[in-house]
C-alpha atoms as a PDB file:
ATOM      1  CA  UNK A   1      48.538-123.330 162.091  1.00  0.00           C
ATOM      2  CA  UNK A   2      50.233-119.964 163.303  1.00  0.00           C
ATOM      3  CA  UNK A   3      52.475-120.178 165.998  1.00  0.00           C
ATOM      4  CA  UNK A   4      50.089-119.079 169.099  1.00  0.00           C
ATOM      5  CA  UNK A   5      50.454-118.306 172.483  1.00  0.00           C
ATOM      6  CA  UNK A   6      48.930-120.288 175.434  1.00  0.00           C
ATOM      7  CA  UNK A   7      47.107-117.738 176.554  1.00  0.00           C
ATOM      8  CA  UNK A   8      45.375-116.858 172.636  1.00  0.00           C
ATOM      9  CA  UNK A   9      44.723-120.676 172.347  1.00  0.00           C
ATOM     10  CA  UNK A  10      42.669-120.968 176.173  1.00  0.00           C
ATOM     11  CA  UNK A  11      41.094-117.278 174.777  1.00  0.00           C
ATOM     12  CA  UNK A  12      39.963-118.971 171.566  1.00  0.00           C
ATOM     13  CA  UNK A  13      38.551-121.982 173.304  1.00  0.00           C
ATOM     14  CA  UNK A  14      36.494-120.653 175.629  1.00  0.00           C
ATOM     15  CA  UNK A  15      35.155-117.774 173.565  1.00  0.00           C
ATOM     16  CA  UNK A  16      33.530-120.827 170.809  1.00  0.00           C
ATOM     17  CA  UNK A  17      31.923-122.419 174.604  1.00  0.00           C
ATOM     18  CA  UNK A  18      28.339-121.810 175.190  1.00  0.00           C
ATOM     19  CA  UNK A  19      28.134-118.529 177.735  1.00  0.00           C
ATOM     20  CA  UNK A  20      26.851-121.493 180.474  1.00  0.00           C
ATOM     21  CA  UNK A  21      30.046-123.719 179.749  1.00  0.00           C
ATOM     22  CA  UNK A  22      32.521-120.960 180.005  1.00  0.00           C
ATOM     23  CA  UNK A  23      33.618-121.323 183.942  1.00  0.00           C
ATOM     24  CA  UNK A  24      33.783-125.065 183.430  1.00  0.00           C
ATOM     25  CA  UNK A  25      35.734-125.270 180.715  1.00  0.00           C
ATOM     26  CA  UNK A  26      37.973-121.946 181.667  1.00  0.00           C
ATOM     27  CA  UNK A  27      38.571-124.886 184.935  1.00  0.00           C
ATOM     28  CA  UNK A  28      39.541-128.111 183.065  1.00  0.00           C
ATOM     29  CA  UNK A  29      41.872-125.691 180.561  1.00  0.00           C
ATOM     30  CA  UNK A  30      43.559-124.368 184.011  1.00  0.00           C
ATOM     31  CA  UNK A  31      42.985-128.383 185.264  1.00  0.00           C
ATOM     32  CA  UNK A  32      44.919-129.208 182.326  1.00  0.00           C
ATOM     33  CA  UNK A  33      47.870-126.722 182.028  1.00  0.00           C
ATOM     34  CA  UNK A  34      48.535-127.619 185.194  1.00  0.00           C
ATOM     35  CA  UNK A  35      49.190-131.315 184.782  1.00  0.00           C
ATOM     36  CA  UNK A  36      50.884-130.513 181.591  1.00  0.00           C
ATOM     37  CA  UNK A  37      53.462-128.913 183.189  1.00  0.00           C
ATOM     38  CA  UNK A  38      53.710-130.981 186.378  1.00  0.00           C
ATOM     39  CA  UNK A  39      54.471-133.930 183.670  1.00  0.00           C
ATOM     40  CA  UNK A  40      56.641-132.163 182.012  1.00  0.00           C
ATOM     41  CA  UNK A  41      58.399-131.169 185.372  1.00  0.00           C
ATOM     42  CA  UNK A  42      58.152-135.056 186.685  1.00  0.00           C
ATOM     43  CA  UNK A  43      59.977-135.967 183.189  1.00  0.00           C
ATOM     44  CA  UNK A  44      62.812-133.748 183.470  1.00  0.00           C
ATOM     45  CA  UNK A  45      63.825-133.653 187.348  1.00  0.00           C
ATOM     46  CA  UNK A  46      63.673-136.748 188.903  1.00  0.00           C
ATOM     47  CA  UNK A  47      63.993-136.729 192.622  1.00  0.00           C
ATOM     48  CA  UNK A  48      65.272-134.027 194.431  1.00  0.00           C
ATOM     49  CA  UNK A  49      68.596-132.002 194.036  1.00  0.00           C
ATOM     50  CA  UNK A  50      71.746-133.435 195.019  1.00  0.00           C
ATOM     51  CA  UNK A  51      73.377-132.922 197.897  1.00  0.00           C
ATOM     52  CA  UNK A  52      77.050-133.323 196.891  1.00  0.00           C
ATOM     53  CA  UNK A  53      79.174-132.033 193.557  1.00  0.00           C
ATOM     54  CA  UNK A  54      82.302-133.444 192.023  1.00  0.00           C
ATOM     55  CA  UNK A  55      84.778-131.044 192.284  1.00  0.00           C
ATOM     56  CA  UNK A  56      88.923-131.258 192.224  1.00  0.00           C
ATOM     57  CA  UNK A  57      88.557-131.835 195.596  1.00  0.00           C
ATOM     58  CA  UNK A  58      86.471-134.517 195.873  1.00  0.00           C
ATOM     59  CA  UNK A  59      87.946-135.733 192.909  1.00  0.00           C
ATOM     60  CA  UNK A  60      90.611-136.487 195.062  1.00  0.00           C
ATOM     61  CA  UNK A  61      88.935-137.817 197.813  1.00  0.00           C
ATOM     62  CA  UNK A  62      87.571-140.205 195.610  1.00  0.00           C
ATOM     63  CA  UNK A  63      90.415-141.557 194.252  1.00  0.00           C
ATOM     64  CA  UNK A  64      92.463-142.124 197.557  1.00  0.00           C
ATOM     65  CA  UNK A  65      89.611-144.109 198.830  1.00  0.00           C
ATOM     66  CA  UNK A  66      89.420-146.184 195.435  1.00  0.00           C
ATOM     67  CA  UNK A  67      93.549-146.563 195.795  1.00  0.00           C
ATOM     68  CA  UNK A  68      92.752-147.368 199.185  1.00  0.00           C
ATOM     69  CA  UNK A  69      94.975-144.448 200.610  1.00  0.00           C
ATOM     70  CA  UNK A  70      92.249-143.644 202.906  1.00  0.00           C
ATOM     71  CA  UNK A  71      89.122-145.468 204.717  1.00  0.00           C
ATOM     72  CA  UNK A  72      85.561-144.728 203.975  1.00  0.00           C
ATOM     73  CA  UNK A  73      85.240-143.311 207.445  1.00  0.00           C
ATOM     74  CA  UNK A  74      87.778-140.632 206.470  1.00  0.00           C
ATOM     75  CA  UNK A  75      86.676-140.114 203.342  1.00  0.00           C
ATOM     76  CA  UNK A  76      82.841-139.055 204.148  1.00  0.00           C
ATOM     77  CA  UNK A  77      84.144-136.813 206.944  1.00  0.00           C
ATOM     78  CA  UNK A  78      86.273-134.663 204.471  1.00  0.00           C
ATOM     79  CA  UNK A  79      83.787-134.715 202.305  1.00  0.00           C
ATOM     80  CA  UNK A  80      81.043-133.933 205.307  1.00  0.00           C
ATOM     81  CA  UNK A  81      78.453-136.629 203.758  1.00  0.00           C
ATOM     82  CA  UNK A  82      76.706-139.314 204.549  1.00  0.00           C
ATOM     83  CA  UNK A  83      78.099-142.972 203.459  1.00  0.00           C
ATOM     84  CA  UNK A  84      75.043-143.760 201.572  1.00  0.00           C
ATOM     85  CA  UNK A  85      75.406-140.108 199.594  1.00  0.00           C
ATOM     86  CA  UNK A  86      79.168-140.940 199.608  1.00  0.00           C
ATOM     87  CA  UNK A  87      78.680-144.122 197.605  1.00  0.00           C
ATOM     88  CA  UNK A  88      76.042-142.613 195.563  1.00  0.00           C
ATOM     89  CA  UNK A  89      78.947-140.252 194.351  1.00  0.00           C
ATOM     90  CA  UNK A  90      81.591-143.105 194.182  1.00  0.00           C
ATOM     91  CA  UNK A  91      78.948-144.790 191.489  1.00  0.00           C
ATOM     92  CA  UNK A  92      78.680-141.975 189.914  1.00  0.00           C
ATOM     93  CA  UNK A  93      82.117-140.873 189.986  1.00  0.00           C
ATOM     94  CA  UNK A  94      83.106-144.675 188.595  1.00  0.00           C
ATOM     95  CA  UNK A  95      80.042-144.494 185.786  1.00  0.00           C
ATOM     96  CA  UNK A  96      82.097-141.209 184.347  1.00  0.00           C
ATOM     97  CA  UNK A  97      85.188-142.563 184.045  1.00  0.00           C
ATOM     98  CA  UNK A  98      84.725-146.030 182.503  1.00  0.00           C
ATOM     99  CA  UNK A  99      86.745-145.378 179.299  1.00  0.00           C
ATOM    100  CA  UNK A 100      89.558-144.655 182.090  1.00  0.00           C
ATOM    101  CA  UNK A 101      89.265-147.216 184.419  1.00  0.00           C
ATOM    102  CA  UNK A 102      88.204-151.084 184.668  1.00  0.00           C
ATOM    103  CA  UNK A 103      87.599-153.399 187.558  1.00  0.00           C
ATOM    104  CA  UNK A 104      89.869-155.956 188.528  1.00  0.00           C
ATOM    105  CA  UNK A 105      88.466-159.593 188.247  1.00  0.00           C
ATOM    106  CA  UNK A 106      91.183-160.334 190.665  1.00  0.00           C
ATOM    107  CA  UNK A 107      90.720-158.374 193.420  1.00  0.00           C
ATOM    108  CA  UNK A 108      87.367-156.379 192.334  1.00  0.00           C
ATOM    109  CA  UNK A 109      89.788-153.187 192.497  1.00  0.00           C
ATOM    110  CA  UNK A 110      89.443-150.281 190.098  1.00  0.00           C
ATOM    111  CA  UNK A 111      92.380-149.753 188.105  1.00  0.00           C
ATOM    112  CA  UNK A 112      93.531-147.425 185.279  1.00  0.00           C
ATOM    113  CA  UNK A 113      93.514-149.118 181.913  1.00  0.00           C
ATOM    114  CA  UNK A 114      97.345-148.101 181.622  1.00  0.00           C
ATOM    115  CA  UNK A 115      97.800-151.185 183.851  1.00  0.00           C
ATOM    116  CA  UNK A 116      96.276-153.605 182.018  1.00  0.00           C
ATOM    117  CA  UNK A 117      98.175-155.184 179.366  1.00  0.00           C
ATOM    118  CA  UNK A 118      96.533-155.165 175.349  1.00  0.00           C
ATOM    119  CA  UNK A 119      94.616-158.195 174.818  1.00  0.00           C
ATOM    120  CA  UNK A 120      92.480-158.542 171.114  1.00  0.00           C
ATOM    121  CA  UNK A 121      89.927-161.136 172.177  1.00  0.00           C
ATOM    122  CA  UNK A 122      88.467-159.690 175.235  1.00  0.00           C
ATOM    123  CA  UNK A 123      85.604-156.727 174.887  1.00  0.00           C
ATOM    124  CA  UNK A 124      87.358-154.341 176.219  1.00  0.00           C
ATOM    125  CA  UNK A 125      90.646-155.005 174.399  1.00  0.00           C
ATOM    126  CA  UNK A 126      93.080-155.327 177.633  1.00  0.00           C
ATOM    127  CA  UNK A 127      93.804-158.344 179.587  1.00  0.00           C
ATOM    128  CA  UNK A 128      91.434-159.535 182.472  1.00  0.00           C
ATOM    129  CA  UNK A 129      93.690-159.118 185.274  1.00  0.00           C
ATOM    130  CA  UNK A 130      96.275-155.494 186.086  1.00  0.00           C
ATOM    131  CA  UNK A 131      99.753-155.818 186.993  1.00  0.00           C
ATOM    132  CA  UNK A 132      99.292-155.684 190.889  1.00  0.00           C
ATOM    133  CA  UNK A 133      96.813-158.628 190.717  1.00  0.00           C
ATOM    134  CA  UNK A 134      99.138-160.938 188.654  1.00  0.00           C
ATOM    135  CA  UNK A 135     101.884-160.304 191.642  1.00  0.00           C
ATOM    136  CA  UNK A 136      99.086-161.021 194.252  1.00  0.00           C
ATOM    137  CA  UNK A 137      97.811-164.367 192.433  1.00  0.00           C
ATOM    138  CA  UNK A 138     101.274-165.633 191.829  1.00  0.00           C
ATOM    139  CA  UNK A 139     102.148-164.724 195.745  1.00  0.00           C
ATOM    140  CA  UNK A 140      99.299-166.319 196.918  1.00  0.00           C
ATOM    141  CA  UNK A 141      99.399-169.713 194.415  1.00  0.00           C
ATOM    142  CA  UNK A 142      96.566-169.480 192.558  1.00  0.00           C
END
């Protein structure tokens, strides 16, 4: 089969319907382009646009709040969001940067990897715990 056009393929169609058919078929063609592409739209864009970019300067934002330099409170009125879009972007922001960074089992902190010391029999090849949270387990006597 050639490579056709839409428009030649709904032409060919409705030119082989009887002369009484035409208008109804000409309708369910139309019926069916349009749900065609209103699948095709549904597949591709889910939901609607976000509100909120990662940029340098959220970027940074982001990771005072996660090296608790500043609150939550601070950090959604620089960025002028709201806390629920602010932790959608702090997922989001975390999701991208898993190679880079690991929670804490410790203190449920995220952490660079550089702070973790090389361990061969866990999954992710670096011990379970970062420097900081040794210090604070050992200060606190567990």
């Amino acid at each position: 089969m050639k490579n056709k056009n839409i428009k030649d393929i709904k032409s060919e169609i409705i030119s082989k319907a009887k002369e009484e058919e035409r208008e109804a078929v000409k309708g369910l063609l139309e019926s069916l382009e349009g749900q065609t592409i209103e699948n095709y739209v549904k597949s591709k864009f889910k939901g609607r646009a976000k509100s909120y970019h990662i940029d340098k300067e959220s970027t940074g934002i982001l990771e005072g709040y996660i090296n608790k330099n500043i609150s939550r409170k601070e950090a959604t009125e620089r960025l002028k969001i709201s806390e629920v879009t602010f932790f959608r972007m702090l997922r989001e922001y975390k999701e991208s940067k898993k190679g880079e960074y690991k929670e804490c089992g410790t203190c449920k902190e995220l952490k660079p990897i550089s702070e973790y010391q090389k361990n061969g029999h866990t999954k992710e090849g670096v011990q379970k715990y970062g420097k900081e949270c040794r210090e604070c387990r050992a200060k606190n006597g567990k």
